[in-house]
C-alpha atoms as a PDB file:
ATOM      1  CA  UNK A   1       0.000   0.000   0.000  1.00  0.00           C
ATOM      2  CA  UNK A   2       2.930   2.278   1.113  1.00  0.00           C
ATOM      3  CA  UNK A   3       4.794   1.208  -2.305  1.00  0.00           C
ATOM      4  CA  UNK A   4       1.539   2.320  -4.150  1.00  0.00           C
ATOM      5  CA  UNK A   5       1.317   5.481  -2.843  1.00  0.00           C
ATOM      6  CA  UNK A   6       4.708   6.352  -3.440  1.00  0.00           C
ATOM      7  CA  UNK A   7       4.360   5.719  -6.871  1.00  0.00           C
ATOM      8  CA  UNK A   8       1.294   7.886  -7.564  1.00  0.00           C
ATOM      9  CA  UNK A   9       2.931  10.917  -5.426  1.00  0.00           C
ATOM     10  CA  UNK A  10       6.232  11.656  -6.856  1.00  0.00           C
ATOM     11  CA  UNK A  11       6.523  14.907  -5.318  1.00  0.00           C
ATOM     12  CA  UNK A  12       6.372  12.949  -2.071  1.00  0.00           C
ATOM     13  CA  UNK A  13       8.753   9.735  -3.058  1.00  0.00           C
ATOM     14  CA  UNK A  14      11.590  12.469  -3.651  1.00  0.00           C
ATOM     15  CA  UNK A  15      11.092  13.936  -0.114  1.00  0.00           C
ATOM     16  CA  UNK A  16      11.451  10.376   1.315  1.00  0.00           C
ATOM     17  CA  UNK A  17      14.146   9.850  -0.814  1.00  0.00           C
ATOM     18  CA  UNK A  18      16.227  12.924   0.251  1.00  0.00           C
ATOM     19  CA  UNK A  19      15.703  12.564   4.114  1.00  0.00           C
ATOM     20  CA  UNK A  20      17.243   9.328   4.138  1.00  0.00           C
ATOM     21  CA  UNK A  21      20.338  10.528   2.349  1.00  0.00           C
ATOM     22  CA  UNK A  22      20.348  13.513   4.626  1.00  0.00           C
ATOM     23  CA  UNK A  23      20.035  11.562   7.335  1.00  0.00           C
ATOM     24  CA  UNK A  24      22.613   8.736   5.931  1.00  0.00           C
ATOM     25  CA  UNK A  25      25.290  11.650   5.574  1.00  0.00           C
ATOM     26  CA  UNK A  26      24.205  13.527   8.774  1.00  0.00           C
ATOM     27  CA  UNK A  27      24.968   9.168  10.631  1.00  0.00           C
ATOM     28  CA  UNK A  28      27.996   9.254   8.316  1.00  0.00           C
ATOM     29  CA  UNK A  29      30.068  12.773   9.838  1.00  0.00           C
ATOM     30  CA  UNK A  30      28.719  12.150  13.327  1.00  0.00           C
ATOM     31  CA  UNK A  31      30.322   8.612  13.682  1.00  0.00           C
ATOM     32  CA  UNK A  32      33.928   9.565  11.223  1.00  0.00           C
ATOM     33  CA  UNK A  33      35.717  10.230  14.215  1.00  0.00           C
ATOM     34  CA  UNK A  34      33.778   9.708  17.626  1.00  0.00           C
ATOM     35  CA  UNK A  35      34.948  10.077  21.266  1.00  0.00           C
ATOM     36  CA  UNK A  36      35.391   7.439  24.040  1.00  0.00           C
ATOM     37  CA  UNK A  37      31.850   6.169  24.377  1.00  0.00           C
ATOM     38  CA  UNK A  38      29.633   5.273  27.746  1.00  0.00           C
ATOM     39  CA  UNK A  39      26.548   2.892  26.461  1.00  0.00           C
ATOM     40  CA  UNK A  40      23.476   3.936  28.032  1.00  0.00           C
ATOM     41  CA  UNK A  41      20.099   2.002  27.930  1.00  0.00           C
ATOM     42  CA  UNK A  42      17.100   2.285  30.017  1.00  0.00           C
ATOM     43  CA  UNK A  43      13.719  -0.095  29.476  1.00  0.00           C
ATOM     44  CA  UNK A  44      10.435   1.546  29.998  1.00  0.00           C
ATOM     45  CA  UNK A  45       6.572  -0.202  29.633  1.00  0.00           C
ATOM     46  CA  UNK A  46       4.901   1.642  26.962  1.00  0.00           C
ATOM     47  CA  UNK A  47       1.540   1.407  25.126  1.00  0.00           C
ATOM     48  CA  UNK A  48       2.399  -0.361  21.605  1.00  0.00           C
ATOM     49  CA  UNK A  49       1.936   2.204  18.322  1.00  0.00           C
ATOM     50  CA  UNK A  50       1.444  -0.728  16.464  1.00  0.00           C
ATOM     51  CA  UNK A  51      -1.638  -2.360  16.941  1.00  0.00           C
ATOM     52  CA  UNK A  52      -3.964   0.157  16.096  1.00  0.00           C
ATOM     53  CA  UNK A  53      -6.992   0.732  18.792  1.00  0.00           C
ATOM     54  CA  UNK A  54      -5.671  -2.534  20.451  1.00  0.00           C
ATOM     55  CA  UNK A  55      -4.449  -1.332  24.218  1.00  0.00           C
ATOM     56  CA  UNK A  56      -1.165  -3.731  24.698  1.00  0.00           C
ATOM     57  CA  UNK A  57       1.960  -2.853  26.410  1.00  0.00           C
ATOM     58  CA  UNK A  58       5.024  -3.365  25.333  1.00  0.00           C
ATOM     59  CA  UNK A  59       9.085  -3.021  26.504  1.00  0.00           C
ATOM     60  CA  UNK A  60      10.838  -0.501  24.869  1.00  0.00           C
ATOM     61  CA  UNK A  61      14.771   0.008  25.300  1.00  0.00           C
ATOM     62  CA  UNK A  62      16.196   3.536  24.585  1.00  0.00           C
ATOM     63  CA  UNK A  63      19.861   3.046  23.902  1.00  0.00           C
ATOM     64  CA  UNK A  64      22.121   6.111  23.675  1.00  0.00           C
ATOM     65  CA  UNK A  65      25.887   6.758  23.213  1.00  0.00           C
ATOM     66  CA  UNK A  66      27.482   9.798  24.756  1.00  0.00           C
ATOM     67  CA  UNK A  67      31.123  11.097  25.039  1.00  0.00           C
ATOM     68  CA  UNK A  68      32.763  14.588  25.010  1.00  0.00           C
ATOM     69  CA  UNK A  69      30.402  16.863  22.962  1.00  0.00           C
ATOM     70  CA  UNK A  70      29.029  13.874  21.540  1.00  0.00           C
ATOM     71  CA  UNK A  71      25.363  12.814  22.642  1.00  0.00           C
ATOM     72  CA  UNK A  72      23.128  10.249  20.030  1.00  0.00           C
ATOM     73  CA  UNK A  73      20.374   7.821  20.278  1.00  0.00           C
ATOM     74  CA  UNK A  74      20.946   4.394  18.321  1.00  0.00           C
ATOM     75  CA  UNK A  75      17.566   4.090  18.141  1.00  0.00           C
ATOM     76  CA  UNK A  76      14.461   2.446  20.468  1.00  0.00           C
ATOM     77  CA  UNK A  77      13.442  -0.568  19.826  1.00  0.00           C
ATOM     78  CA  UNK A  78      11.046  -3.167  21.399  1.00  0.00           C
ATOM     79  CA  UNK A  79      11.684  -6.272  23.794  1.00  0.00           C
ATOM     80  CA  UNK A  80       9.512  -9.169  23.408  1.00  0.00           C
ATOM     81  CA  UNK A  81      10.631 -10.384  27.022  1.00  0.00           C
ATOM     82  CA  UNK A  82      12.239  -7.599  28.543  1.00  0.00           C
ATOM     83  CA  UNK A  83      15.083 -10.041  30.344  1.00  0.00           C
ATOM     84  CA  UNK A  84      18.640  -9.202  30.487  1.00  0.00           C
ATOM     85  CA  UNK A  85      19.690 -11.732  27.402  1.00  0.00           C
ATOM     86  CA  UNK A  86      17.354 -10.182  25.262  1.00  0.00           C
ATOM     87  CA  UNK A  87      18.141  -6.786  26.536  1.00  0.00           C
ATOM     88  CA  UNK A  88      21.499  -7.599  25.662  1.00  0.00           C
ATOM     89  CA  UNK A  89      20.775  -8.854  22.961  1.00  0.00           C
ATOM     90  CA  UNK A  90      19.051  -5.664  21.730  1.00  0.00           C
ATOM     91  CA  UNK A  91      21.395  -2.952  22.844  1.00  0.00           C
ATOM     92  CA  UNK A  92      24.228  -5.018  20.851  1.00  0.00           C
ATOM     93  CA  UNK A  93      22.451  -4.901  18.258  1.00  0.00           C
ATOM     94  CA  UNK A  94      22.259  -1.123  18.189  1.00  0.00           C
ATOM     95  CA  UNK A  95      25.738  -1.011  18.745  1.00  0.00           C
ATOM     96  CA  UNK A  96      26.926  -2.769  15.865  1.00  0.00           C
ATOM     97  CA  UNK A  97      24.627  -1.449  13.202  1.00  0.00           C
ATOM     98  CA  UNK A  98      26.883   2.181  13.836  1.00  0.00           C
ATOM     99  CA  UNK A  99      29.865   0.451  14.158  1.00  0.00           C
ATOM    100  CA  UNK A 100      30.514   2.023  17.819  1.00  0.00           C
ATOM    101  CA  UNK A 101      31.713  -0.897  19.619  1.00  0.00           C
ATOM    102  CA  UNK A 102      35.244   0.000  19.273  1.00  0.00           C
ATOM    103  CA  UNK A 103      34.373   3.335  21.241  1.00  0.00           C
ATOM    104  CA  UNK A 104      33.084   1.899  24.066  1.00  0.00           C
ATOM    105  CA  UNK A 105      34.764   2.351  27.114  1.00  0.00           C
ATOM    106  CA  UNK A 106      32.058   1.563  29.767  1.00  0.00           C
ATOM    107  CA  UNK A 107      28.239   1.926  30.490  1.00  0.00           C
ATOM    108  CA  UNK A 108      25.344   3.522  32.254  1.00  0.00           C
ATOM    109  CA  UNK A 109      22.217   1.280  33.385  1.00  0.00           C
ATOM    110  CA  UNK A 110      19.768   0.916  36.330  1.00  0.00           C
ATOM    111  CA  UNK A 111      20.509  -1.163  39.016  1.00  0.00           C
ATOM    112  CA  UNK A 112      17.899  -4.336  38.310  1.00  0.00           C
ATOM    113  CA  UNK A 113      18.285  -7.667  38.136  1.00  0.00           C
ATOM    114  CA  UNK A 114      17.851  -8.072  34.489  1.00  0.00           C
ATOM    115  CA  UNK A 115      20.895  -5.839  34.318  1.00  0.00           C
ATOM    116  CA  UNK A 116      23.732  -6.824  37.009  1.00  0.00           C
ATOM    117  CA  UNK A 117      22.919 -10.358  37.244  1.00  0.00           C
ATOM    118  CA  UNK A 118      26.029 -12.426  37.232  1.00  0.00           C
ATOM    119  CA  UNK A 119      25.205 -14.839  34.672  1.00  0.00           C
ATOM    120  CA  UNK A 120      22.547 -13.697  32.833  1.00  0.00           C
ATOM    121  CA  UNK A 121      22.862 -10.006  33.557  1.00  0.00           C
ATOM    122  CA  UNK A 122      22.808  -7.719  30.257  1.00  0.00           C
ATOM    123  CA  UNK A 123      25.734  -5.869  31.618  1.00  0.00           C
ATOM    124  CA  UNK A 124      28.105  -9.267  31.992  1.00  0.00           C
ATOM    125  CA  UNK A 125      26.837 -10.229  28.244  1.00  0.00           C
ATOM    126  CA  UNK A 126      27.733  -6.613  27.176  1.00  0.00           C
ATOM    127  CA  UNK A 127      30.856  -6.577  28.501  1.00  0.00           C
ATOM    128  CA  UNK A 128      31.916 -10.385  27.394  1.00  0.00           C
ATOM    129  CA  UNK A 129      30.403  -9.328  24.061  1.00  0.00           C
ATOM    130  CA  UNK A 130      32.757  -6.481  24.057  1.00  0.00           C
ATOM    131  CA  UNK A 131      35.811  -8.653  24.616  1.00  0.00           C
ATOM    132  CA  UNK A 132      37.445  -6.296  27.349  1.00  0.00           C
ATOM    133  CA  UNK A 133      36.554  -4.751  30.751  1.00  0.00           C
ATOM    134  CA  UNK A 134      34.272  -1.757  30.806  1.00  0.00           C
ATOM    135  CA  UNK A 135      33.388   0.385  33.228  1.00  0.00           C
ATOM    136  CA  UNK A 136      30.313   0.028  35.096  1.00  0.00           C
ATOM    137  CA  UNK A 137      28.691   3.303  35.739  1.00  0.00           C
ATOM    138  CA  UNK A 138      25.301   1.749  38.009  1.00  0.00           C
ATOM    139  CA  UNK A 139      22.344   4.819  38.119  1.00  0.00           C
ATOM    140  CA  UNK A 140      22.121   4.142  42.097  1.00  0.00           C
ATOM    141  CA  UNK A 141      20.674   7.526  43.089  1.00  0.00           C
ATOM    142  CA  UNK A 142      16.853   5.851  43.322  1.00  0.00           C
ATOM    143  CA  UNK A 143      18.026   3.593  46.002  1.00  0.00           C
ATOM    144  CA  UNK A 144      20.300   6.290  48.128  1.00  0.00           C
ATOM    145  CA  UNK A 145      17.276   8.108  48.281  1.00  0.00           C
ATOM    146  CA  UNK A 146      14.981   4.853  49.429  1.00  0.00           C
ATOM    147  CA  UNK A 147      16.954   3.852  52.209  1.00  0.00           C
ATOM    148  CA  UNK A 148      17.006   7.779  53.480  1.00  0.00           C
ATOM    149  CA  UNK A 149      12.732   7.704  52.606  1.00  0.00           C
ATOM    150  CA  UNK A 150      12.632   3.912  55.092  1.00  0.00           C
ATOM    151  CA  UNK A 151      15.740   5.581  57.419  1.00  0.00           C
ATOM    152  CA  UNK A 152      13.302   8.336  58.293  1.00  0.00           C
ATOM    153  CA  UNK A 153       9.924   7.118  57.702  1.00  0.00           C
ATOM    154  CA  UNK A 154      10.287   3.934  60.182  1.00  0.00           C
ATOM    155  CA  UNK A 155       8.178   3.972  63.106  1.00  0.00           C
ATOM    156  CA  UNK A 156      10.953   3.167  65.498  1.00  0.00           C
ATOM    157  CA  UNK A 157      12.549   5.699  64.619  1.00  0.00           C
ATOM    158  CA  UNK A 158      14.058   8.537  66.933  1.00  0.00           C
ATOM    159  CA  UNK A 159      13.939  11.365  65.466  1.00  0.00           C
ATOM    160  CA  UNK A 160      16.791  14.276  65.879  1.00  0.00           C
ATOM    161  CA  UNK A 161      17.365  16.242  69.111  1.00  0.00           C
ATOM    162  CA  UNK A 162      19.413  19.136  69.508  1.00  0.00           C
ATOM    163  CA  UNK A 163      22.183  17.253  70.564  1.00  0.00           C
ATOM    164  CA  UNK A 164      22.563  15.950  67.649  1.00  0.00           C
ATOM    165  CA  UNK A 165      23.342  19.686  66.206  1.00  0.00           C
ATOM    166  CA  UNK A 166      26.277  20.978  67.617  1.00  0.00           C
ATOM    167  CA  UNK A 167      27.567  24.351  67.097  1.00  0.00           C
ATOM    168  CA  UNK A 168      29.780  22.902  64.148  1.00  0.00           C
ATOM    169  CA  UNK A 169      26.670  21.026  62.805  1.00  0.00           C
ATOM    170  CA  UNK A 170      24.557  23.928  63.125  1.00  0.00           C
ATOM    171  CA  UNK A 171      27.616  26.211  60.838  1.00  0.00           C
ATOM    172  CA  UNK A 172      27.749  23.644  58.153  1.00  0.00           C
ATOM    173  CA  UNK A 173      24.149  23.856  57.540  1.00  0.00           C
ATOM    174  CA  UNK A 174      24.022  27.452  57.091  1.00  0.00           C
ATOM    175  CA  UNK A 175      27.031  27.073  54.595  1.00  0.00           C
ATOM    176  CA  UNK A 176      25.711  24.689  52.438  1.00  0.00           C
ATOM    177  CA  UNK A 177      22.396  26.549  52.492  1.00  0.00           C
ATOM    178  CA  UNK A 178      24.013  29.370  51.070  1.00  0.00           C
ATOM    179  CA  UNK A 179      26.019  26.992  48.874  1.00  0.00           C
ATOM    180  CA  UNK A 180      23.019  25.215  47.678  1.00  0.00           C
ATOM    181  CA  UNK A 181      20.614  28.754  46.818  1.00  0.00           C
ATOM    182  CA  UNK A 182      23.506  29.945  44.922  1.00  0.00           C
ATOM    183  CA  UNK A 183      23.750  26.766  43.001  1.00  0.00           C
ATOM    184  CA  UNK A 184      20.118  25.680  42.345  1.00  0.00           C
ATOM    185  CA  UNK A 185      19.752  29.914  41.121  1.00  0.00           C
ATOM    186  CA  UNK A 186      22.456  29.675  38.549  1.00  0.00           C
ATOM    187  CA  UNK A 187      20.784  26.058  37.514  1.00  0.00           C
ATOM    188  CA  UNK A 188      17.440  27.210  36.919  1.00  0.00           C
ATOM    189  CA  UNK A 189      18.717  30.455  35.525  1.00  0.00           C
ATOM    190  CA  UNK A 190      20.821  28.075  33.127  1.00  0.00           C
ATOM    191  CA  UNK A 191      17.968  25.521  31.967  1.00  0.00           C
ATOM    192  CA  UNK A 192      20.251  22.747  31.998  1.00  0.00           C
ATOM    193  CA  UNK A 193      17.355  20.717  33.313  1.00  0.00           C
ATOM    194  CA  UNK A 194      16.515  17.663  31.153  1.00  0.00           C
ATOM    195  CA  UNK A 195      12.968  17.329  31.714  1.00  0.00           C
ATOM    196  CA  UNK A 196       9.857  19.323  33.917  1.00  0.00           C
ATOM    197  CA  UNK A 197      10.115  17.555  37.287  1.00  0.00           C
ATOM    198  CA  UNK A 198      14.236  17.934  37.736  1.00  0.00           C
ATOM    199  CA  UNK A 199      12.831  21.921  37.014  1.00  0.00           C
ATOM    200  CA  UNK A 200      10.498  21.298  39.882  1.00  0.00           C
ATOM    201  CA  UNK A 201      12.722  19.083  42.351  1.00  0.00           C
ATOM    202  CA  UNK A 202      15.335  22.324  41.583  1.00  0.00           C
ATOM    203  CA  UNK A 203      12.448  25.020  42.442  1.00  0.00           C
ATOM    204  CA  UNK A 204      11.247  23.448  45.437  1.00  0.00           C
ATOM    205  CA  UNK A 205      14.642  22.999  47.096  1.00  0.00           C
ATOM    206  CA  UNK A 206      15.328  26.229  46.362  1.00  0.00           C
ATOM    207  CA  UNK A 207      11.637  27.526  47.787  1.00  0.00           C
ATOM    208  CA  UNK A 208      12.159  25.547  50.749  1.00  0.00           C
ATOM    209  CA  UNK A 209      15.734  26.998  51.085  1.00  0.00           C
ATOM    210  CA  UNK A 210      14.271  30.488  51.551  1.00  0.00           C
ATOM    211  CA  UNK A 211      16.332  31.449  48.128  1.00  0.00           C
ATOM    212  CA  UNK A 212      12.984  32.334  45.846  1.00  0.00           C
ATOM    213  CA  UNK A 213      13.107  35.711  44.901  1.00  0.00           C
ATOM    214  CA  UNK A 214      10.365  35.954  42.470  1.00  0.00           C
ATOM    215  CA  UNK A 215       6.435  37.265  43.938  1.00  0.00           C
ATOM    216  CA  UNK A 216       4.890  33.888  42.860  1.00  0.00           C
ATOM    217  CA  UNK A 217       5.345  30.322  42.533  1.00  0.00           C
ATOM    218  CA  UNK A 218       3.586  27.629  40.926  1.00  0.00           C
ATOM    219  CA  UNK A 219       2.851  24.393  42.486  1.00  0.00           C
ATOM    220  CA  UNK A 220       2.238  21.068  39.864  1.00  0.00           C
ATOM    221  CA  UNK A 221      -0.711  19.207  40.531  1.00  0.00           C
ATOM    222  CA  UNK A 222       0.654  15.420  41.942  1.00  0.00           C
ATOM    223  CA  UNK A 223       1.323  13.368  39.052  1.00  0.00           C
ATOM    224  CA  UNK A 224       2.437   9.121  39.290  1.00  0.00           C
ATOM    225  CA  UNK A 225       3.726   7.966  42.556  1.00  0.00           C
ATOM    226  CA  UNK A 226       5.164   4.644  42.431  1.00  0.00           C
ATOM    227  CA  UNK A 227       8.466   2.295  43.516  1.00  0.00           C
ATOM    228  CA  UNK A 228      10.422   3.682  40.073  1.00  0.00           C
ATOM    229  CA  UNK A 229       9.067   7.054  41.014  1.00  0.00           C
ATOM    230  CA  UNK A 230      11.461   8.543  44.024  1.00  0.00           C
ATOM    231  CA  UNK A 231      12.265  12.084  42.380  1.00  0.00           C
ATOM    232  CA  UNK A 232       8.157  12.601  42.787  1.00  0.00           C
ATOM    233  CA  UNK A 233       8.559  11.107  46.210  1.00  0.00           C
ATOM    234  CA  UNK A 234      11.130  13.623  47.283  1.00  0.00           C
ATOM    235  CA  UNK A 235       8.886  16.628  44.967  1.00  0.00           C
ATOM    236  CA  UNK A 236       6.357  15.379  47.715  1.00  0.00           C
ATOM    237  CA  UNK A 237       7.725  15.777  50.783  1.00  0.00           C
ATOM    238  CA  UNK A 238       9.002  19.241  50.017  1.00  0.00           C
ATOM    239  CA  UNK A 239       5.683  19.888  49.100  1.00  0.00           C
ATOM    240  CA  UNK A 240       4.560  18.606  52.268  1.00  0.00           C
ATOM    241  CA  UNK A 241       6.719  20.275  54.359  1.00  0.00           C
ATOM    242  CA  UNK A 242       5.754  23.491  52.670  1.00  0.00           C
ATOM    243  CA  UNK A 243       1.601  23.168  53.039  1.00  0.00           C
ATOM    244  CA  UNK A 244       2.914  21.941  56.725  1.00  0.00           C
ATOM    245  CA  UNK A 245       0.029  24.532  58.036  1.00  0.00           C
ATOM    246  CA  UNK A 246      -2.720  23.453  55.465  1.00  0.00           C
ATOM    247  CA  UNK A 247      -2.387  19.886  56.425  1.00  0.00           C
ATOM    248  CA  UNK A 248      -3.173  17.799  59.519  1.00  0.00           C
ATOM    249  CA  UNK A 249       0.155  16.023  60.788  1.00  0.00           C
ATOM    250  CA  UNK A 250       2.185  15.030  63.952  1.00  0.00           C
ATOM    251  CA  UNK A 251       4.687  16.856  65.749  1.00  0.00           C
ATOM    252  CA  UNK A 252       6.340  13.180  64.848  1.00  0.00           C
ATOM    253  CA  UNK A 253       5.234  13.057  60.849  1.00  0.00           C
ATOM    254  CA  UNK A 254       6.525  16.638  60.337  1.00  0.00           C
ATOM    255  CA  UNK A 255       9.663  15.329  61.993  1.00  0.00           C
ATOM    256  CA  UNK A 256      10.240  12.545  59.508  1.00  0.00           C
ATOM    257  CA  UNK A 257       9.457  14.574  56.856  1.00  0.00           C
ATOM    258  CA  UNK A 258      11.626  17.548  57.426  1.00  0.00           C
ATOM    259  CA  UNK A 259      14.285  15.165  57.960  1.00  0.00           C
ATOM    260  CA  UNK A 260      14.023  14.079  54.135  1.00  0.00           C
ATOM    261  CA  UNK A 261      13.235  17.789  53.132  1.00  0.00           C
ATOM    262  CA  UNK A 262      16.669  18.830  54.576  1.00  0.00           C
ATOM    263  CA  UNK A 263      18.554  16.142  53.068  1.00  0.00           C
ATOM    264  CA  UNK A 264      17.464  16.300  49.935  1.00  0.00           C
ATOM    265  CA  UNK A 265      17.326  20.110  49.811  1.00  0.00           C
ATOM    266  CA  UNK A 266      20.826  20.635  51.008  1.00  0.00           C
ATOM    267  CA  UNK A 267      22.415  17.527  49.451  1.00  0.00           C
ATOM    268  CA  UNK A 268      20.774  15.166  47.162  1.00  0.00           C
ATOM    269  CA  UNK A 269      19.221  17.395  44.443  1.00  0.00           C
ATOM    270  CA  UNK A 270      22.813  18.810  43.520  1.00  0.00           C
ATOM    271  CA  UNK A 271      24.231  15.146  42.596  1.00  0.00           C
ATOM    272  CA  UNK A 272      21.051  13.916  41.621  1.00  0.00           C
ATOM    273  CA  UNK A 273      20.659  16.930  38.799  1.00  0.00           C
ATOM    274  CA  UNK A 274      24.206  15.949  37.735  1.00  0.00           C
ATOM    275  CA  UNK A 275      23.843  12.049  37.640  1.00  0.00           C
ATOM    276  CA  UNK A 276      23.359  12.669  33.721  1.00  0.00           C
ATOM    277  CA  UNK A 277      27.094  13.560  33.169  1.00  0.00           C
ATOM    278  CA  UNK A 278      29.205  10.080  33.658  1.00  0.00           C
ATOM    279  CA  UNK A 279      32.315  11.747  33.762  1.00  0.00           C
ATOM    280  CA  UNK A 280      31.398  13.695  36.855  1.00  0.00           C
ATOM    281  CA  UNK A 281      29.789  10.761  38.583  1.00  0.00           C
ATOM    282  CA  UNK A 282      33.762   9.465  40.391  1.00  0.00           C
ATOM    283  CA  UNK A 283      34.018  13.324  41.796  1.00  0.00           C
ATOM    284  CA  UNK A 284      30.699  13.419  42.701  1.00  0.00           C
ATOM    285  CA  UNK A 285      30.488   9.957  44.972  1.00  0.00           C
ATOM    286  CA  UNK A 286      33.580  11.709  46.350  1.00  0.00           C
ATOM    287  CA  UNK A 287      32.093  15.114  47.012  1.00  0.00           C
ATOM    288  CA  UNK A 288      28.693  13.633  48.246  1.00  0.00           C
ATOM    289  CA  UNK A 289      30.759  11.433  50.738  1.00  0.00           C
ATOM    290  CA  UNK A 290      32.844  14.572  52.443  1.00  0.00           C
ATOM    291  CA  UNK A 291      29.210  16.351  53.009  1.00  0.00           C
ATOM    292  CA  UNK A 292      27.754  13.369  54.289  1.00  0.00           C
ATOM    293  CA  UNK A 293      30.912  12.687  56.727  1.00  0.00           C
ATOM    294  CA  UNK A 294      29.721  16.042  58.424  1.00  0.00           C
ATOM    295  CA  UNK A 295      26.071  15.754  58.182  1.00  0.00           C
ATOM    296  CA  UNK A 296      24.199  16.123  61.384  1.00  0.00           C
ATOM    297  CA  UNK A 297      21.319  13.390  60.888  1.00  0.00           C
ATOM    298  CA  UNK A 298      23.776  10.530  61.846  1.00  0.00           C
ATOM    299  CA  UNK A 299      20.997   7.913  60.860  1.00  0.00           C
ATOM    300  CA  UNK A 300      20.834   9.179  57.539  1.00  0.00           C
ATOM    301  CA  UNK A 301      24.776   9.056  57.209  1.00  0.00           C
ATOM    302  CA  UNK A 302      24.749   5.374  58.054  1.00  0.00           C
ATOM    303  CA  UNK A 303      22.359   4.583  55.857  1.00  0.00           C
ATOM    304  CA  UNK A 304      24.313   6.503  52.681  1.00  0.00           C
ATOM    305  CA  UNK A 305      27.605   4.772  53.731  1.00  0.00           C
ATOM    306  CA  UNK A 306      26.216   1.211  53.416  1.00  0.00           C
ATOM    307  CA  UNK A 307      24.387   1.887  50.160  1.00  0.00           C
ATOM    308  CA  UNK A 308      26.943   3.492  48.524  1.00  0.00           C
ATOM    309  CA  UNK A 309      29.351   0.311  49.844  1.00  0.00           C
ATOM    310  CA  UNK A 310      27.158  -1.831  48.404  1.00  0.00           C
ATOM    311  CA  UNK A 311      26.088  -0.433  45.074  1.00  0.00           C
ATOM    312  CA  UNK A 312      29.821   0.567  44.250  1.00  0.00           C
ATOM    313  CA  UNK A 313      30.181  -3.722  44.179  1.00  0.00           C
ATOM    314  CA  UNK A 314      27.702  -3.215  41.327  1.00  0.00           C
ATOM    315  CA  UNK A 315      30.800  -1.196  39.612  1.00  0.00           C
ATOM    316  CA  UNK A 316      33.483  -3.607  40.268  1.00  0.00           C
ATOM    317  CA  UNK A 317      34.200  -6.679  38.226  1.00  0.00           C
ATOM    318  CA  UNK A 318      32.043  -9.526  38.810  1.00  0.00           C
ATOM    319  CA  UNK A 319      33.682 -12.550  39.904  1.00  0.00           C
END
């Protein structure tokens, strides 16, 4: 049918025909000379474009190459399965059809099963696949920012007392809130936000900071709120924290949640807004270490060390 209606529109088959030589060429200069490489890939459940009215869901892998001043996506193609061979399977794919595999000097992913298993992982067939070591760059913000959500939110909690904020405590946190205002305004003043709700985690840190200087601010209406969804989680407790005199909460629940409004306010969203840029991610675990090391929730600095200890064995070499 498609054949048929190229052949009755010329006008049209010549525009067809064009774009994929413009594109061809475009493929052709981007990939003469690339950079070192970091493969990224990330697998989301999406409603299929393919069968019509038919509601089905399907897998769909987004792979993407980036490097110094280099940034492309491969492409995103579906998963019948959505396991790590077949993930693996796909992303390789991708890889060779641009001839990148060369370039590849290590790689970005989420920190699921389907992706560090040992045998079966797509990261160990990647990397055998590749016929050398690569670097394992594991996206373990989401589960820093758990542990500090169950740290704070369990029941047997105790919560912080002044003791816990000595005069040297009390110093560093009006440092890095001055730090932090000065940071999130250039950000935002920048737009080097990927997408709308990093612009809101940035605005509400920096609302909740005291650093707005602008008469009004607008508040999203709640959107999903699930396990994969901590940035909204965190967007929600700032929120709460804010409305604290609209809503009807515990000396205790206002507690737990300014406890998670002051971490992630004065530490998280910084590292979390940079997690996008691999090369930065070594001086970052680094940087986000020597705050934690004086931060005054104690609780919350346990909880960082052992996560960070035990996604970092994500990064080593599987034995």
């Amino acid at each position: 049918m498609f054949q048929k209606f190229l052949y009755l529109h010329p006008p049209f088959t010549e525009r067809v025909v064009n774009r994929r030589k413009m594109a061809r060429k475009i493929e052709e200069m981007l990939f003469e000379n690339p950079p070192p490489l970091i493969l990224r890939w990330d697998i989301k459940l999406l409603p299929s474009v393919a069968h019509g009215n038919v509601k089905t869901l399907e897998d769909i892998i987004g792979v993407l190459m980036t490097g110094k001043d280099f940034e492309h996506l491969l492409g995103v193609p579906v998963a019948q399965k959505g396991t790590g061979e077949e993930m693996a399977e796909v992303v390789i794919r991708e890889v060779h059809r641009f001839g990148l595999s060369d370039n590849i000097i290590g790689m970005s992913f989420d920190t699921t099963s389907s992706n560090t298993g040992l045998i079966q992982g797509a990261c160990t067939r990647i990397e055998r696949e590749s016929g050398r070591t690569l670097l394992w760059l594991a996206c373990r913000h989401k589960l820093i920012l758990k542990g500090v959500f169950e740290e704070c939110c369990n029941i047997y909690q105790v919560v912080l007392t002044s003791r816990s904020f000595e005069s040297s405590k009390i110093c560093f946190i009006k440092e890095q809130r001055v730090k932090m205002i000065n940071y999130l305004q250039n950000v935002l003043k920048d737009r080097s936000h990927p997408r709308e709700n990093y612009k809101e985690l940035l605005q509400l840190s920096l609302l909740y900071l005291g650093g707005w200087s602008q008469d009004e601010f607008s508040f999203r209406i709640p959107g999903a709120l699930h396990q994969a969804r901590w940035m909204a989680k965190a967007n929600y407790t700032l929120k709460i924290v804010l409305f604290t005199k609209q809503l009807d909460m515990s000396e205790r629940e206002l507690k737990r949640m300014k406890r998670i409004a002051h971490f992630v306010s004065l530490i998280y969203v910084r590292f979390w807004h940079e997690a996008i840029v691999s090369r930065w991610a070594p001086k970052n675990d680094l940087s986000m270490l020597q705050l934690l090391n004086i931060y005054p929730d104690i609780d919350v600095k346990k909880v960082f060390l052992l996560l960070l200890r035990d996604t970092c064995g994500i990064c080593q070499k599987q034995t």
